[in-house]
PDB file of N, CA and C in Angstrom:
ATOM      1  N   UNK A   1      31.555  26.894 -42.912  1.00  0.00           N
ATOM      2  CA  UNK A   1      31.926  25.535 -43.198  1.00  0.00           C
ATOM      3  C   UNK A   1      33.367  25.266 -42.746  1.00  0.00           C
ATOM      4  N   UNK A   2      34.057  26.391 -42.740  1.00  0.00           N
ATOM      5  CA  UNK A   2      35.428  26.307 -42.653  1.00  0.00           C
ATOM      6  C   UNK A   2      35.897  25.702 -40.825  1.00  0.00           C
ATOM      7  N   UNK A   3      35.268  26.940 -40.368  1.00  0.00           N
ATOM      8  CA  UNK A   3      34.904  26.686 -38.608  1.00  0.00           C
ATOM      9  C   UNK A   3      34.460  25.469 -38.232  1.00  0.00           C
ATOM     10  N   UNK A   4      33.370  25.109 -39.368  1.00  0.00           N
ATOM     11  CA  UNK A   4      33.463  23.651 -38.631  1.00  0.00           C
ATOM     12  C   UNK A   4      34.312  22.369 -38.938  1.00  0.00           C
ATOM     13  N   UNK A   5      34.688  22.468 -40.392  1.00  0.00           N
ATOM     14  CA  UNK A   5      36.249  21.754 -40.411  1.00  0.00           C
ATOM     15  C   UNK A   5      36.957  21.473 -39.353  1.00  0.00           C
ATOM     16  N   UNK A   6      37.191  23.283 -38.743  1.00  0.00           N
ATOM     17  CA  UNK A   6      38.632  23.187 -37.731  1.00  0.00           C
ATOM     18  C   UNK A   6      38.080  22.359 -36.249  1.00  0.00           C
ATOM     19  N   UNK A   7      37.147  23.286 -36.042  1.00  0.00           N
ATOM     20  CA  UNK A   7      36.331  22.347 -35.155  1.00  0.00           C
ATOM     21  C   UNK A   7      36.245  21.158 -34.691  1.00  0.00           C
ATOM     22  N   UNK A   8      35.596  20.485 -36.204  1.00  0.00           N
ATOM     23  CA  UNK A   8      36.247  18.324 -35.862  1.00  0.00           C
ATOM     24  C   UNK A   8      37.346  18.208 -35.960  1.00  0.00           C
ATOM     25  N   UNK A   9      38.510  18.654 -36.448  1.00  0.00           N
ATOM     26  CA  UNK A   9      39.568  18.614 -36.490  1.00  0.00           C
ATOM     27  C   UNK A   9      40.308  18.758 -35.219  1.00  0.00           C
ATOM     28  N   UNK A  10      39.842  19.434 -34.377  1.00  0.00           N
ATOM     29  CA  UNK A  10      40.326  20.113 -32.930  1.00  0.00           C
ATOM     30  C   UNK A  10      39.626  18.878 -32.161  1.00  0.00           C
ATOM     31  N   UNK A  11      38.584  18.362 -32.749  1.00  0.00           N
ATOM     32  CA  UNK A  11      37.796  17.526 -31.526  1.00  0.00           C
ATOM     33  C   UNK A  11      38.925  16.242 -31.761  1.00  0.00           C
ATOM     34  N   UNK A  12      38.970  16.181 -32.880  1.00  0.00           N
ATOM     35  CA  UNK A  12      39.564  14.334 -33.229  1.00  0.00           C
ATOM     36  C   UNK A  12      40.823  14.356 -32.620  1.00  0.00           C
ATOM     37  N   UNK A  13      41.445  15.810 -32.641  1.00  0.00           N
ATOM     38  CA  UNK A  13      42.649  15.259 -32.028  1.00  0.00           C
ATOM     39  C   UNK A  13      43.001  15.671 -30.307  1.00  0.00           C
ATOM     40  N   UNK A  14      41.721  16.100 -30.247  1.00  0.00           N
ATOM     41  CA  UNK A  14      41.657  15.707 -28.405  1.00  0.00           C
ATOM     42  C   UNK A  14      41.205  14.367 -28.367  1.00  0.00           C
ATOM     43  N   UNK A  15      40.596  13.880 -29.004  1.00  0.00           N
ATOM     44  CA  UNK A  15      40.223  12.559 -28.986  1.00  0.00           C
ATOM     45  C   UNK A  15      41.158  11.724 -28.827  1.00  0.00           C
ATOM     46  N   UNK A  16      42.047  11.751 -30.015  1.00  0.00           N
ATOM     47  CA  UNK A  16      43.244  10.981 -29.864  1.00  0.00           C
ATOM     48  C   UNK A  16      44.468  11.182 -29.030  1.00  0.00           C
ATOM     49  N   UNK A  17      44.452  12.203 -28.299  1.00  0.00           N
ATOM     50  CA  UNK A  17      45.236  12.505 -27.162  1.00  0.00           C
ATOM     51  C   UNK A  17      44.836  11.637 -25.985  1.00  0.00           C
ATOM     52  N   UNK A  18      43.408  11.366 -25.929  1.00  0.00           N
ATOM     53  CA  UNK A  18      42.519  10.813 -24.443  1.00  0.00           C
ATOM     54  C   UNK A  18      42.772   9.406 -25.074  1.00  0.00           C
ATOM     55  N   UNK A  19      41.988   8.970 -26.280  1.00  0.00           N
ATOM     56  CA  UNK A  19      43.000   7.647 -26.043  1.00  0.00           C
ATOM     57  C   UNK A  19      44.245   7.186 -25.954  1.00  0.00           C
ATOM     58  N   UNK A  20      45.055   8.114 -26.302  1.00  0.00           N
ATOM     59  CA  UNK A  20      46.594   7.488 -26.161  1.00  0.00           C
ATOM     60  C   UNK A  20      46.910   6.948 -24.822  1.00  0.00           C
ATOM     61  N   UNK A  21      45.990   8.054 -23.742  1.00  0.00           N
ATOM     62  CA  UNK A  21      46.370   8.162 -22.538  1.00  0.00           C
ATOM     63  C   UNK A  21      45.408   6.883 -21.918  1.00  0.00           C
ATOM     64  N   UNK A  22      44.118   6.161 -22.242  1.00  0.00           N
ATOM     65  CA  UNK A  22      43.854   4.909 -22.169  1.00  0.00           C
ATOM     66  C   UNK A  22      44.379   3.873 -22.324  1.00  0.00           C
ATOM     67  N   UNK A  23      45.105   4.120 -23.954  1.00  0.00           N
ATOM     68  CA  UNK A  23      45.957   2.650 -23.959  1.00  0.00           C
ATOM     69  C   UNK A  23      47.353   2.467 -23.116  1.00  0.00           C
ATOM     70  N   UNK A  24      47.878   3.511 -22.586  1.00  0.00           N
ATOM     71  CA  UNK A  24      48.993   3.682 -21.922  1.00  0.00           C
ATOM     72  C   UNK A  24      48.512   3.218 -20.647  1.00  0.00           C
ATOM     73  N   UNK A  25      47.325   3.631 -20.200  1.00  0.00           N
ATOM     74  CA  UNK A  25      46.682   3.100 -19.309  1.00  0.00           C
ATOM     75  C   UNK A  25      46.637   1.249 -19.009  1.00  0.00           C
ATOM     76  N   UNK A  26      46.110   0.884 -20.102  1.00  0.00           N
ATOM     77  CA  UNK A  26      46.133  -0.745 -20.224  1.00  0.00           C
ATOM     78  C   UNK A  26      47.048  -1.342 -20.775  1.00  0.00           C
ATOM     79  N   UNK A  27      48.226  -0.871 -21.238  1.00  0.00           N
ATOM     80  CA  UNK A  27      49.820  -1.354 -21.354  1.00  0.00           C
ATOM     81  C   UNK A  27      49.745  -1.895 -19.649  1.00  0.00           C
ATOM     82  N   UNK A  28      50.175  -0.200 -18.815  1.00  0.00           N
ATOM     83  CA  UNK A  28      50.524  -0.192 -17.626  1.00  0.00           C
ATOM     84  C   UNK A  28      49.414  -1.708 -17.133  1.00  0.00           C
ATOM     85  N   UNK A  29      48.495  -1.876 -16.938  1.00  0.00           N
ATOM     86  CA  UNK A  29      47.953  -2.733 -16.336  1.00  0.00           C
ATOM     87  C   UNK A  29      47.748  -4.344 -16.432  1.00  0.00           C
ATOM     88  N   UNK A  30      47.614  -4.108 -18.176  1.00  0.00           N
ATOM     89  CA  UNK A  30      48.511  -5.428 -18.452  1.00  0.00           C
ATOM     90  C   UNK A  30      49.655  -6.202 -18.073  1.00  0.00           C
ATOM     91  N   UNK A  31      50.886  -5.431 -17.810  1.00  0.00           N
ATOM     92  CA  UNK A  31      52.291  -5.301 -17.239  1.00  0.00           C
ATOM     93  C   UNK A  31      52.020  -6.184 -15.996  1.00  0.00           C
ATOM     94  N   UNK A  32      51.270  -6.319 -15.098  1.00  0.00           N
ATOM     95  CA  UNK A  32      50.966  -6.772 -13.582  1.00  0.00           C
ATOM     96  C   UNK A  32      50.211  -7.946 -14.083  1.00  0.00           C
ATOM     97  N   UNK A  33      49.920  -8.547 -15.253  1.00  0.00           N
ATOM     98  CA  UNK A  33      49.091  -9.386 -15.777  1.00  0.00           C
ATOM     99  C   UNK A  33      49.386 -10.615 -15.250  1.00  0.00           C
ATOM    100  N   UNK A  34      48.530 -11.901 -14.327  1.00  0.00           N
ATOM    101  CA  UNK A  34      49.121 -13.178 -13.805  1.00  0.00           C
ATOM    102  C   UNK A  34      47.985 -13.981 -14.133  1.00  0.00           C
ATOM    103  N   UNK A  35      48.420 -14.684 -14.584  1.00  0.00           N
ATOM    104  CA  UNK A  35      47.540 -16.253 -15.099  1.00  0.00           C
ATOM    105  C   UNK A  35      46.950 -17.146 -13.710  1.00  0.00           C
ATOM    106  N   UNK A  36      47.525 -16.778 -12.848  1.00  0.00           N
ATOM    107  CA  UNK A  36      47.007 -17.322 -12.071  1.00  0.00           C
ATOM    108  C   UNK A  36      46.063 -16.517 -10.911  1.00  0.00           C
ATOM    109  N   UNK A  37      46.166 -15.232 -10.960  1.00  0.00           N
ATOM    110  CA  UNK A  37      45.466 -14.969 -10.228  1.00  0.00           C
ATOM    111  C   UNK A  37      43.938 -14.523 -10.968  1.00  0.00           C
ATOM    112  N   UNK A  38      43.912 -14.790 -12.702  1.00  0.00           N
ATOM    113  CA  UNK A  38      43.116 -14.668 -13.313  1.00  0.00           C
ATOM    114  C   UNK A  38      42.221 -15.896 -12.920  1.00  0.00           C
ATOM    115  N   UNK A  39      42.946 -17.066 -12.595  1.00  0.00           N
ATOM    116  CA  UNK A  39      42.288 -18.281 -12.212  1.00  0.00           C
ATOM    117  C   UNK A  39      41.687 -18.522 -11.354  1.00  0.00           C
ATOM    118  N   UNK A  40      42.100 -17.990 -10.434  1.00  0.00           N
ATOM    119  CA  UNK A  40      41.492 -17.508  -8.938  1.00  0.00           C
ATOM    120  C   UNK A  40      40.439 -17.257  -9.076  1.00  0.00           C
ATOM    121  N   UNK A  41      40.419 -15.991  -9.413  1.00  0.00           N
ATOM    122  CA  UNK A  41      38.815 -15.222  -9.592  1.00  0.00           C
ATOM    123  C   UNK A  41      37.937 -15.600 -10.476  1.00  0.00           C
ATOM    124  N   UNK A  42      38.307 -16.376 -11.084  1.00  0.00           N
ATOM    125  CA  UNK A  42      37.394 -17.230 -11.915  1.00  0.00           C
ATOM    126  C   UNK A  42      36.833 -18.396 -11.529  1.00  0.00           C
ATOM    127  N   UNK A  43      37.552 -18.869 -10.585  1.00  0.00           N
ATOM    128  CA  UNK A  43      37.134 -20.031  -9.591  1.00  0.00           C
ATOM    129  C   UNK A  43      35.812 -19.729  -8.508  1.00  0.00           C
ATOM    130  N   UNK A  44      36.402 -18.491  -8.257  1.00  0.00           N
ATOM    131  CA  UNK A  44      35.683 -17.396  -7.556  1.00  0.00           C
ATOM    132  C   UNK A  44      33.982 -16.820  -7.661  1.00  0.00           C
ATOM    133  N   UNK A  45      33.832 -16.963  -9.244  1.00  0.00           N
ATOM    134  CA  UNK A  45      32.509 -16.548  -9.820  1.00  0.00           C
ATOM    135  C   UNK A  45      31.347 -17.453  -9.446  1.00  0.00           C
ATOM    136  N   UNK A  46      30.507 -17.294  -9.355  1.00  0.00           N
ATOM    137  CA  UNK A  46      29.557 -17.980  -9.405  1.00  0.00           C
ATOM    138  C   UNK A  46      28.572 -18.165 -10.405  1.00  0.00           C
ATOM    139  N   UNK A  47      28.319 -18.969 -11.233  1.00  0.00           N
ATOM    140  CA  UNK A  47      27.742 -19.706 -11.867  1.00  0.00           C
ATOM    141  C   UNK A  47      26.079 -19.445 -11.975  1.00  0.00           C
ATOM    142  N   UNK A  48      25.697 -18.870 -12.782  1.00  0.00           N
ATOM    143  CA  UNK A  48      24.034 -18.601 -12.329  1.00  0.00           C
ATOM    144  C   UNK A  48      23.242 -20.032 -13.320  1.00  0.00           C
ATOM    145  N   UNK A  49      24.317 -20.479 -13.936  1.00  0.00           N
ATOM    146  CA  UNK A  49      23.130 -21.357 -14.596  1.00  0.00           C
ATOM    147  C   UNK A  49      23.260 -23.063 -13.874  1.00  0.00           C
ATOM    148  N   UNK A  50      24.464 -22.744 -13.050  1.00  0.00           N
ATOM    149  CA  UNK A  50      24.755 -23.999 -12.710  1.00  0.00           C
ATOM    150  C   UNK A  50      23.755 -24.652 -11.552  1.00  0.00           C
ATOM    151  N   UNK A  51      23.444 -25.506 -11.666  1.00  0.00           N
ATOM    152  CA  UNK A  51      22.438 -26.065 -10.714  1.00  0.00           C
ATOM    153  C   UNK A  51      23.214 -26.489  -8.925  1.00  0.00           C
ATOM    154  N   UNK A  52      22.357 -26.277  -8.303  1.00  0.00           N
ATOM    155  CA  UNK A  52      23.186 -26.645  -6.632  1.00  0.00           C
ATOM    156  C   UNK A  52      22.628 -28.122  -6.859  1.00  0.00           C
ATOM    157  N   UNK A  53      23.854 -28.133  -6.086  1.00  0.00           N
ATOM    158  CA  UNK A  53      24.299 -29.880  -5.636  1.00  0.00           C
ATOM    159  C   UNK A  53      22.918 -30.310  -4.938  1.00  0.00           C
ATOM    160  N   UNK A  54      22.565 -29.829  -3.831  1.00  0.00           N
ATOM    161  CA  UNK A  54      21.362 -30.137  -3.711  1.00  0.00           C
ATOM    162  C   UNK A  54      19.830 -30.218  -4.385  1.00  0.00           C
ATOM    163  N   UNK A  55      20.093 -29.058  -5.305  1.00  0.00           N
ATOM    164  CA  UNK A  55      18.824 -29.676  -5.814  1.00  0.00           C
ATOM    165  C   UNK A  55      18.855 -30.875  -7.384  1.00  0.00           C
ATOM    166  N   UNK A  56      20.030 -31.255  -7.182  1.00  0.00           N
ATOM    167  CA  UNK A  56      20.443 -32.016  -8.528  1.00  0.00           C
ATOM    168  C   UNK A  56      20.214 -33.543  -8.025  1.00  0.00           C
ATOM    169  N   UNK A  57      20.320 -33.751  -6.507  1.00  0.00           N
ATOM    170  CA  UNK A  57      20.197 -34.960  -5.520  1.00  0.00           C
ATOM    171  C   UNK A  57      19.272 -35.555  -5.588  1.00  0.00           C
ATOM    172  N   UNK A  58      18.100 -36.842  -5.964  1.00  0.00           N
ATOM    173  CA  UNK A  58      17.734 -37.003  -6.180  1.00  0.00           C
ATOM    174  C   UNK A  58      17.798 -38.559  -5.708  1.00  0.00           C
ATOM    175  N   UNK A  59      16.526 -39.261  -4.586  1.00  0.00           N
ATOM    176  CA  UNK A  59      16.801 -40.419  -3.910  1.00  0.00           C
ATOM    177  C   UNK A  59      16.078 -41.323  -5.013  1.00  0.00           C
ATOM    178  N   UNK A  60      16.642 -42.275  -4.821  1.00  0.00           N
ATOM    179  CA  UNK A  60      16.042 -43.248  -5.827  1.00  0.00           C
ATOM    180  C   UNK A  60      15.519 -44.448  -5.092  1.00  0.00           C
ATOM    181  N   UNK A  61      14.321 -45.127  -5.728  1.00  0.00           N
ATOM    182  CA  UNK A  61      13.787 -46.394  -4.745  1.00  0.00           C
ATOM    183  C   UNK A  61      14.030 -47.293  -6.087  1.00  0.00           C
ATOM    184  N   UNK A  62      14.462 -48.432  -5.550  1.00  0.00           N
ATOM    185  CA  UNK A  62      14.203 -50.086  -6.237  1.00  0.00           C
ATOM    186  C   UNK A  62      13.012 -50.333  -5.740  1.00  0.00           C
ATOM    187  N   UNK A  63      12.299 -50.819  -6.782  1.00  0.00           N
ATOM    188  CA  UNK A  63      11.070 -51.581  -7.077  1.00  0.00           C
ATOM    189  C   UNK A  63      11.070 -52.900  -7.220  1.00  0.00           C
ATOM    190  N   UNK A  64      12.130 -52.758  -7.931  1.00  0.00           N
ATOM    191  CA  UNK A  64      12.367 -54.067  -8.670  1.00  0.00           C
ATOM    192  C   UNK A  64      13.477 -55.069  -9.082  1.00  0.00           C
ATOM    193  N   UNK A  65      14.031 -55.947  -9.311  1.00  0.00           N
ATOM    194  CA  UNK A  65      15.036 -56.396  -9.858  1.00  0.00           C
ATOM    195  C   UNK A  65      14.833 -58.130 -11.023  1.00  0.00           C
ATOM    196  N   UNK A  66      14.623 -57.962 -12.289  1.00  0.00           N
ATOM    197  CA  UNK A  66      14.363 -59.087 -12.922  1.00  0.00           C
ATOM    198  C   UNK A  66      15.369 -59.427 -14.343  1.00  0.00           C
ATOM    199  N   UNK A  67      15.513 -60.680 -14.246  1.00  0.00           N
ATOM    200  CA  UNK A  67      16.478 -61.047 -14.995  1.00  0.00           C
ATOM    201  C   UNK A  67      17.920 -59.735 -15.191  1.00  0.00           C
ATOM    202  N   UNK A  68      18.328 -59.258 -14.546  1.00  0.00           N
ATOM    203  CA  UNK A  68      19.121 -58.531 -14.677  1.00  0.00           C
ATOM    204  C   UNK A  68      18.931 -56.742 -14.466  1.00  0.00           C
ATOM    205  N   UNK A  69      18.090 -56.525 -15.091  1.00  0.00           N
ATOM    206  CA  UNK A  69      17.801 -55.536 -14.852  1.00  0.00           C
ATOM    207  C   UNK A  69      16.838 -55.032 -13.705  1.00  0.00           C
ATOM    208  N   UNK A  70      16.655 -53.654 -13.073  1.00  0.00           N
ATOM    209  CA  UNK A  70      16.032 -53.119 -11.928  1.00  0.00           C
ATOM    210  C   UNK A  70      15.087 -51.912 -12.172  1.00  0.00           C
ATOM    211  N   UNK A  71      14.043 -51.537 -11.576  1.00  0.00           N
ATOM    212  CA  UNK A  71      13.314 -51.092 -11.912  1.00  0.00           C
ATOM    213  C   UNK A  71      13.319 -50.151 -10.858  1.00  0.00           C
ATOM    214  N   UNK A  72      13.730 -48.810 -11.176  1.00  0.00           N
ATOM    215  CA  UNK A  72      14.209 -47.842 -10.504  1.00  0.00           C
ATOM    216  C   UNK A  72      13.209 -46.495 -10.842  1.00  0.00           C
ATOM    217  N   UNK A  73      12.593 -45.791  -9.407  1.00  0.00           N
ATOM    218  CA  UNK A  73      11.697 -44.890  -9.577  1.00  0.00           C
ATOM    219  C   UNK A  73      10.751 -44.812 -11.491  1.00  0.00           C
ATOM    220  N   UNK A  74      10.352 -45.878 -11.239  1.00  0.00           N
ATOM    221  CA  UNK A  74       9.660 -46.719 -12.172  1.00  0.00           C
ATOM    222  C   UNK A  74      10.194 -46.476 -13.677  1.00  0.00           C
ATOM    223  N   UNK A  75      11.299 -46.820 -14.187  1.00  0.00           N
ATOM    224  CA  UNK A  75      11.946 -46.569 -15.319  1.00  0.00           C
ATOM    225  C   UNK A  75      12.982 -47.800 -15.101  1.00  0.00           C
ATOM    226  N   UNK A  76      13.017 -48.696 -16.012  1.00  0.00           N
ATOM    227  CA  UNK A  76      13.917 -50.210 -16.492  1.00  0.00           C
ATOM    228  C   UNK A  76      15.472 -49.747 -16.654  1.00  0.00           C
ATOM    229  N   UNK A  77      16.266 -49.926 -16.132  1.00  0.00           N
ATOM    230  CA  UNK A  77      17.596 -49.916 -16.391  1.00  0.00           C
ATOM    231  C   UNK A  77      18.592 -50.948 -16.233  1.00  0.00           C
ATOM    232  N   UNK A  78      19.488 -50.693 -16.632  1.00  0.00           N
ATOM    233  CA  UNK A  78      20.751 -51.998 -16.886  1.00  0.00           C
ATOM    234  C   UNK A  78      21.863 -51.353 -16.544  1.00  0.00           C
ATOM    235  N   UNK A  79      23.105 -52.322 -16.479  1.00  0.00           N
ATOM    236  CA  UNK A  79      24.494 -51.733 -15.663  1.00  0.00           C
ATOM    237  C   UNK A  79      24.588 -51.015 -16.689  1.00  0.00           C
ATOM    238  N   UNK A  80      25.535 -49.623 -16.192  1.00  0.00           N
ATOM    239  CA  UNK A  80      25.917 -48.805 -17.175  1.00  0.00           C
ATOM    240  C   UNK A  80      25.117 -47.676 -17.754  1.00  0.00           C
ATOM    241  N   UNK A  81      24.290 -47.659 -17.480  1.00  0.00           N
ATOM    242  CA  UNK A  81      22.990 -46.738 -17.528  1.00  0.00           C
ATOM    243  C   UNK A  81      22.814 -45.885 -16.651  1.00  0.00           C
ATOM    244  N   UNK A  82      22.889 -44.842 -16.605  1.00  0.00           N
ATOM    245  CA  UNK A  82      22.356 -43.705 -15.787  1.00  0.00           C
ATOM    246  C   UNK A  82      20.833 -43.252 -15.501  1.00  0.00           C
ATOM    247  N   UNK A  83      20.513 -42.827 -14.138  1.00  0.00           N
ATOM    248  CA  UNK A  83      19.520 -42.428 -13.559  1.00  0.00           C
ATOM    249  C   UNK A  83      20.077 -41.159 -12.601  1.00  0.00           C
ATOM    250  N   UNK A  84      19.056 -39.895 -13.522  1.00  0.00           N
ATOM    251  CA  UNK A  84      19.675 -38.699 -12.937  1.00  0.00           C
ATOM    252  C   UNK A  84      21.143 -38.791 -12.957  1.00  0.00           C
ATOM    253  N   UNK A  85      21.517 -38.207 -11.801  1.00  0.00           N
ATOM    254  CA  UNK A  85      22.717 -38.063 -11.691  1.00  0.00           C
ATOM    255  C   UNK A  85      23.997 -39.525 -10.825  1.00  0.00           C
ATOM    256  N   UNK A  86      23.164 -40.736 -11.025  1.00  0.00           N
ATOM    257  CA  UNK A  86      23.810 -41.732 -10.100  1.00  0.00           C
ATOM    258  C   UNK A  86      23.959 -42.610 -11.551  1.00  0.00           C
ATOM    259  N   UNK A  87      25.234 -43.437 -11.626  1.00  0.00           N
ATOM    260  CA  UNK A  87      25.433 -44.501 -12.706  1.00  0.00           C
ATOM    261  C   UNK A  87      25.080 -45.664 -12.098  1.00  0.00           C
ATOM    262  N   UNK A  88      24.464 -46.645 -13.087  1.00  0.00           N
ATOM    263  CA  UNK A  88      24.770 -48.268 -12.683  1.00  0.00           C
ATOM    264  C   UNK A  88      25.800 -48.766 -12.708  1.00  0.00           C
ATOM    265  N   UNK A  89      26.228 -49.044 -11.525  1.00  0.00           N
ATOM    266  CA  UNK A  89      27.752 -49.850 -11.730  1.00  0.00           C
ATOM    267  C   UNK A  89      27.056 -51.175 -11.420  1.00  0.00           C
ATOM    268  N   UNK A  90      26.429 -52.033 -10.875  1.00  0.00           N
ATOM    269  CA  UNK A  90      26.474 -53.487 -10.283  1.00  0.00           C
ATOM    270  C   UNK A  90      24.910 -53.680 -10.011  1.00  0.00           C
ATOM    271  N   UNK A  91      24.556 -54.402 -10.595  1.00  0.00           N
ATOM    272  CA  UNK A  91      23.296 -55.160 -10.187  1.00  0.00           C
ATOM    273  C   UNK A  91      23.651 -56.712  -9.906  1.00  0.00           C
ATOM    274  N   UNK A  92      22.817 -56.867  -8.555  1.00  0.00           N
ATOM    275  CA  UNK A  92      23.022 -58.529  -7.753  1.00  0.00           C
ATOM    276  C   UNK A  92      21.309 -58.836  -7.962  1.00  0.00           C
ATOM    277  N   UNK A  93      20.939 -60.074  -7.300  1.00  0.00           N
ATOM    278  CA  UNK A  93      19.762 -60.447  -7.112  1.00  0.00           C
ATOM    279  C   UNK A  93      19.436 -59.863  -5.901  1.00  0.00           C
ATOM    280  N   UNK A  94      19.653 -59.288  -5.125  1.00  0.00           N
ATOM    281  CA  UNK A  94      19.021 -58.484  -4.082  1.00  0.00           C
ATOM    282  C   UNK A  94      19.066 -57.021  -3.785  1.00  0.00           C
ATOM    283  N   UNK A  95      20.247 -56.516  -4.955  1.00  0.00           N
ATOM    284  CA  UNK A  95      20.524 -55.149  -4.717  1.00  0.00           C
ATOM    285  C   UNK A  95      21.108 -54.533  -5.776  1.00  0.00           C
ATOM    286  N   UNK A  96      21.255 -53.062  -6.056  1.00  0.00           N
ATOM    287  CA  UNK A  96      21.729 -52.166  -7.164  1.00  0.00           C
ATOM    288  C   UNK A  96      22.831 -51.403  -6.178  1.00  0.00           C
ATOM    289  N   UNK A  97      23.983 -51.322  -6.983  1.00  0.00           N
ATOM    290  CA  UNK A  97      24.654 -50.532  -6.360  1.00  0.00           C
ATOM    291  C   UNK A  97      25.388 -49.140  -7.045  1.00  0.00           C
ATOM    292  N   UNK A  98      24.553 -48.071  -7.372  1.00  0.00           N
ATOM    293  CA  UNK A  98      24.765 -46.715  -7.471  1.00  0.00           C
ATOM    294  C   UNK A  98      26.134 -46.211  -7.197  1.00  0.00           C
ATOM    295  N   UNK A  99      27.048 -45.245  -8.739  1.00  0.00           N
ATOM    296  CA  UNK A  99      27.584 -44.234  -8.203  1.00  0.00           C
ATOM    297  C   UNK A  99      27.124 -42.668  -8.213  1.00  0.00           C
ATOM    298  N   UNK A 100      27.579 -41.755  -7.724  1.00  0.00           N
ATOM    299  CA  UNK A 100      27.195 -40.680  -7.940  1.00  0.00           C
ATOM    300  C   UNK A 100      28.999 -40.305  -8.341  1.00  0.00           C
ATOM    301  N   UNK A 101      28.822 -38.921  -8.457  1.00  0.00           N
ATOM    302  CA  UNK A 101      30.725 -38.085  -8.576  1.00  0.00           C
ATOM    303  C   UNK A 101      31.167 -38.616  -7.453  1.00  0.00           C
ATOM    304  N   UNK A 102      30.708 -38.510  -6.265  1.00  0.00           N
ATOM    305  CA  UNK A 102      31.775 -38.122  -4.762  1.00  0.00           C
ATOM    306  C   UNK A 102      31.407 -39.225  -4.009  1.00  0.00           C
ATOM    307  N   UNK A 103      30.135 -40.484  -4.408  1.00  0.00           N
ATOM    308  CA  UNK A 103      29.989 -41.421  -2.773  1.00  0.00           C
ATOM    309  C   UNK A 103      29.176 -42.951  -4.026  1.00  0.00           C
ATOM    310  N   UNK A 104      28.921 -43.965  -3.348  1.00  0.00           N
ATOM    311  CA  UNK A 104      28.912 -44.906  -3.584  1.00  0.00           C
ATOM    312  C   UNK A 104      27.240 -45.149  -2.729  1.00  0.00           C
ATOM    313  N   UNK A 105      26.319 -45.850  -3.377  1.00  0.00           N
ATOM    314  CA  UNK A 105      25.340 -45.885  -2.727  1.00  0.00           C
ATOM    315  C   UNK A 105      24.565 -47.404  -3.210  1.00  0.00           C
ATOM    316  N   UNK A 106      23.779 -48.449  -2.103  1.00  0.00           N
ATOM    317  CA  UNK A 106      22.995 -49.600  -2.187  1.00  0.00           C
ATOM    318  C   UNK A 106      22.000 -48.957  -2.312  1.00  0.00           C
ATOM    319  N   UNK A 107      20.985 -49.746  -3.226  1.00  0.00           N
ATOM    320  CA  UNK A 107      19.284 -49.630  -3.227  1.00  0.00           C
ATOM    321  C   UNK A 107      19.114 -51.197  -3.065  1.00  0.00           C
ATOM    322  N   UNK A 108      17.848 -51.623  -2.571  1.00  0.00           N
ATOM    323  CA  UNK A 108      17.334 -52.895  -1.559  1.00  0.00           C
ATOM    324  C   UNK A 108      16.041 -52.419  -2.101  1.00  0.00           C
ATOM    325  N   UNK A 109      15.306 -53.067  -2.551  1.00  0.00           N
ATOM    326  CA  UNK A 109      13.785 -53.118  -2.949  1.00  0.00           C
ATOM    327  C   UNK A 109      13.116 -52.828  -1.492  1.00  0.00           C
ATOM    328  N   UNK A 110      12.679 -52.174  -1.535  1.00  0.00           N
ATOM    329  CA  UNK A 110      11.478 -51.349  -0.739  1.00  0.00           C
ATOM    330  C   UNK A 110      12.626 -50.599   0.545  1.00  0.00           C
ATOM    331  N   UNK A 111      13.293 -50.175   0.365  1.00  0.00           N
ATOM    332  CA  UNK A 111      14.360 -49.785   1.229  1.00  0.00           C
ATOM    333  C   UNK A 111      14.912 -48.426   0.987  1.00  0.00           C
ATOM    334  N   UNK A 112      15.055 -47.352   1.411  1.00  0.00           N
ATOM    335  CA  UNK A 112      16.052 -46.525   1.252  1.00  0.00           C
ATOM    336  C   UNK A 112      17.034 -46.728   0.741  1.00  0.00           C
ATOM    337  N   UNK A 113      17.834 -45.573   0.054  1.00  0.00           N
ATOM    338  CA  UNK A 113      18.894 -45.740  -0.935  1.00  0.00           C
ATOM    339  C   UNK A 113      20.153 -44.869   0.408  1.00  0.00           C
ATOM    340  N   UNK A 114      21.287 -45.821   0.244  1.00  0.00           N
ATOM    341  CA  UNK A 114      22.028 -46.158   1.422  1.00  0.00           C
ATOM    342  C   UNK A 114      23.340 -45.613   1.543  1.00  0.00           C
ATOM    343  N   UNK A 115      24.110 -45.316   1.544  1.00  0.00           N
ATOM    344  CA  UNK A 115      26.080 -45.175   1.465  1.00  0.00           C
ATOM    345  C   UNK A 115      26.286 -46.916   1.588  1.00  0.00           C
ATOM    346  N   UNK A 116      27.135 -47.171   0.490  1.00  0.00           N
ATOM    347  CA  UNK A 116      28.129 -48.297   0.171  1.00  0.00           C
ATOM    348  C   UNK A 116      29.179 -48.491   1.058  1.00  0.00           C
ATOM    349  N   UNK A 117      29.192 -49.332   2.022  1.00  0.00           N
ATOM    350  CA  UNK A 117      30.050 -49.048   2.588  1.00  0.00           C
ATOM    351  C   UNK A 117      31.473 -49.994   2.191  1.00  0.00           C
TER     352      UNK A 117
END
């Protein structure tokens, strides 16, 4: 019983010799530590849940346009309302005019959905 006392006793404090020499380890590496190049590589990662731009794109047809509202890939909407990923900014009597994040887009009843120019 005694032997094995000394035994764990001998193990724990090799143990604690090997970590000392870890955390001395990640002092040292910490020391070189930059906020910005942490940012970097984080910019860097890629995203597995994030959806691609392309398949988030999504064309939309006018059907319709009555008393105000437009009837878009057959679902009723009003300014200010979102479809997918494009907002209502402006409904006219002949046209809807779509934003997305990055571009500006016309819909025209029975027409392709367009760049705003």
């Amino acid at each position: 019983m005694r032997k094995k006392l000394i035994l764990l006793l001998f193990a724990l404090n090799l143990y604690a010799l090997d970590s000392k020499a870890d955390i001395h380890a990640l002092i040292s590496s910490l020391q070189g530590f930059s906020k910005e190049a942490i940012k970097e590589h984080l910019h860097a990662l890629h995203n597995p849940f994030a959806l691609d731009s392309m398949s988030l794109h999504t064309d939309l047809m006018l059907e319709a346009i009555i008393n105000g509202k437009a009837l878009i890939n057959g679902q009723w909407l009003s300014v200010g309302e979102y479809m997918s990923e494009y907002y209502i900014s402006h409904i006219e009597s002949h046209a809807v005019y779509v934003q997305s994040q990055n571009a500006r887009y016309v819909l025209e009843v029975g027409k392709e959905m367009r760049p705003h120019e």
